[in-house]
Protein backbone atom coordinates (compact mmCIF):
# COMPACT_ATOMS: atom_id res chain seq x y z
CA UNK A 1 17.52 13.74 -3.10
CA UNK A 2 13.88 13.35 -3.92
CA UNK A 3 12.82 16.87 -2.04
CA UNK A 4 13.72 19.56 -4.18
CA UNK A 5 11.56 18.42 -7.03
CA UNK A 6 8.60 16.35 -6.12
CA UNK A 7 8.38 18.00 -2.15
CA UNK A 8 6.29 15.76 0.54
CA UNK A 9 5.99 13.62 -2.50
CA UNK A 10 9.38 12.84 -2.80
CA UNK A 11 9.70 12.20 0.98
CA UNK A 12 7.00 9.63 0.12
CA UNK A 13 8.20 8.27 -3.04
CA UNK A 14 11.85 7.69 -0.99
CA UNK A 15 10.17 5.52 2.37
CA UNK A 16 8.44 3.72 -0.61
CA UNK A 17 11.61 2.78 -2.15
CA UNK A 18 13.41 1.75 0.72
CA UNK A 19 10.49 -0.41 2.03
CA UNK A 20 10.22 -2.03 -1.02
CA UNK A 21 13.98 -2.61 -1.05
CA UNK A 22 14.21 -3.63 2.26
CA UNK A 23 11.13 -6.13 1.63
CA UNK A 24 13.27 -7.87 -1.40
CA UNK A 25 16.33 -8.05 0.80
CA UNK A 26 14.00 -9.73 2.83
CA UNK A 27 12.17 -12.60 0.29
CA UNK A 28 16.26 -13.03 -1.18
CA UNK A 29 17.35 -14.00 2.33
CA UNK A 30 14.09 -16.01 2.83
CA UNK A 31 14.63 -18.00 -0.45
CA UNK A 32 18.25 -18.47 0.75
CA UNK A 33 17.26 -19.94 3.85
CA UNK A 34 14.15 -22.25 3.34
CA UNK A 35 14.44 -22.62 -0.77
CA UNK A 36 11.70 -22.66 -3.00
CA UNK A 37 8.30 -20.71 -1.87
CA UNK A 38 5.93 -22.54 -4.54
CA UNK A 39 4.83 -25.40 -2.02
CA UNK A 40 3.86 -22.88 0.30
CA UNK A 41 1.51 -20.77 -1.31
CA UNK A 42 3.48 -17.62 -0.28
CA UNK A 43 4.64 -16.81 -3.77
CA UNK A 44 0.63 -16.12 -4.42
CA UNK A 45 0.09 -14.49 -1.42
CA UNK A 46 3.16 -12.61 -2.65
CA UNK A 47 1.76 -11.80 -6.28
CA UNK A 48 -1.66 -10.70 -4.69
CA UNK A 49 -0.27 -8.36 -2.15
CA UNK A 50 1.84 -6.63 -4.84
CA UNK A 51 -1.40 -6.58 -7.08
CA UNK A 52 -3.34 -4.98 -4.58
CA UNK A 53 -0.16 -2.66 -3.65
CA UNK A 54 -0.04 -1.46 -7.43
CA UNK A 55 -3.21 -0.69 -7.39
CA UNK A 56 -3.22 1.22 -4.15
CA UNK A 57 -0.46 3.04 -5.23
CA UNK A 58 -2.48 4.49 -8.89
CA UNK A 59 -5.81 5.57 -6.86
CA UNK A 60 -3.77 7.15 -4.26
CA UNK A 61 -1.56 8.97 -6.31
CA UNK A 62 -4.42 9.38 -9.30
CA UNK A 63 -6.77 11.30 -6.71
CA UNK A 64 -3.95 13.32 -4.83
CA UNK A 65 -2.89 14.61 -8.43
CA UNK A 66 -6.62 15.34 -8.72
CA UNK A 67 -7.68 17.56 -5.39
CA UNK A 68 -4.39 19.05 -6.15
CA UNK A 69 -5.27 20.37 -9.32
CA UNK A 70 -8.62 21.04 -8.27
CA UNK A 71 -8.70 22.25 -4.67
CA UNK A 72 -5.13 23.74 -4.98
CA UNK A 73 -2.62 23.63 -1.75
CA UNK A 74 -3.24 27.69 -0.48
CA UNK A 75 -5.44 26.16 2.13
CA UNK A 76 -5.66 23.99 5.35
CA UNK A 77 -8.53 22.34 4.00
CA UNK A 78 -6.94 21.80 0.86
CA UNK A 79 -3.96 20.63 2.11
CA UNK A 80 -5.89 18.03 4.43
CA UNK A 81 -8.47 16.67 2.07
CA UNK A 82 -4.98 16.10 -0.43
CA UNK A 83 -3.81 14.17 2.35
CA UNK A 84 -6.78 12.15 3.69
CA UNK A 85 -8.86 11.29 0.95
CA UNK A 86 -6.06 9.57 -1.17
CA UNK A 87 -5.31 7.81 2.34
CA UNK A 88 -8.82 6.15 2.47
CA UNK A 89 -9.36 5.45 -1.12
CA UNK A 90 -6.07 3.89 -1.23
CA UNK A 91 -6.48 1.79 1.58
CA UNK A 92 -9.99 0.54 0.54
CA UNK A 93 -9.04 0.14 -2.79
CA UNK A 94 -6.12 -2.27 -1.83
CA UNK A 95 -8.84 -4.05 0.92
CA UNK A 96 -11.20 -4.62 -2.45
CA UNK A 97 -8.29 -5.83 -4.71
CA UNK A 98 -7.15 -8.03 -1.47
CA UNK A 99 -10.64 -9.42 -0.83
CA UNK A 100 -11.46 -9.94 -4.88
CA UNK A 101 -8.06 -12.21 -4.72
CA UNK A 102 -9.34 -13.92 -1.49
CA UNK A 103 -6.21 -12.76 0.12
CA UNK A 104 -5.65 -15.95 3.06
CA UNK A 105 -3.93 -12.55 4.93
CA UNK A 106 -6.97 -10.35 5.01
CA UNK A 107 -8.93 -13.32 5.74
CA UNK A 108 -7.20 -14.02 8.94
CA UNK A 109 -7.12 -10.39 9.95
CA UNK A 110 -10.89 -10.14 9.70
CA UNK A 111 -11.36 -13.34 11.78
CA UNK A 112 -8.89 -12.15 14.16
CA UNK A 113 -10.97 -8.65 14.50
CA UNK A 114 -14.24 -10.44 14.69
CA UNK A 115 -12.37 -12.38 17.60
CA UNK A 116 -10.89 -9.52 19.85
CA UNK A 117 -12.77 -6.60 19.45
CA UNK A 118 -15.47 -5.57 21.00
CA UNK A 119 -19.39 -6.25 19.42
């Protein structure tokens, strides 16, 4: 429905959607089955991640509107850099936002990295 108007975008914008569904069908059967989250810190870990999501999703989207309005799509290059950069930033952005909010998630991945890769 999405890929008449908004293109790749909308392709995008649509997985988004039905992740982010799928993810609240998700927490509503968790809360059915264990109760309340509070006790368990997961309802910060919760409010961080979506923090850091939100914010991922502005740079992203802020710099591909930008190379698209500046480097245009008629080339390869163009096309790629519209694609990659807003990748990187995005993901680094949501790694600062995660690590500003001492996310116990990113802790434990960079402990677990530190632990199995090689030096």
């Amino acid at each position: 429905l999405l890929m008449p108007r908004l293109h790749i975008f909308g392709l995008a914008l649509a997985n988004t959607i039905q992740n982010s569904l799928h993810a609240l069908i998700l927490l509503a059967l968790l809360l059915l089955t264990v109760g309340t989250l509070s006790d368990r810190g997961i309802l910060r870990s919760v409010c961080s991640s979506a923090v850091a999501a939100a914010v991922m999703a502005a740079v992203s989207t802020g710099m591909a509107f930008f190379l698209t309005s500046s480097l245009g799509t008629d080339y390869l290059l163009a096309r790629a850099a519209t694609a990659i950069v807003p990748l990187v930033l995005g993901f680094t952005a949501y790694l600062f936002v995660a690590y500003l909010a001492k996310s116990s998630e990113l802790s434990l991945a960079f402990q677990l990295a530190r632990r199995y890769l090689p030096r």
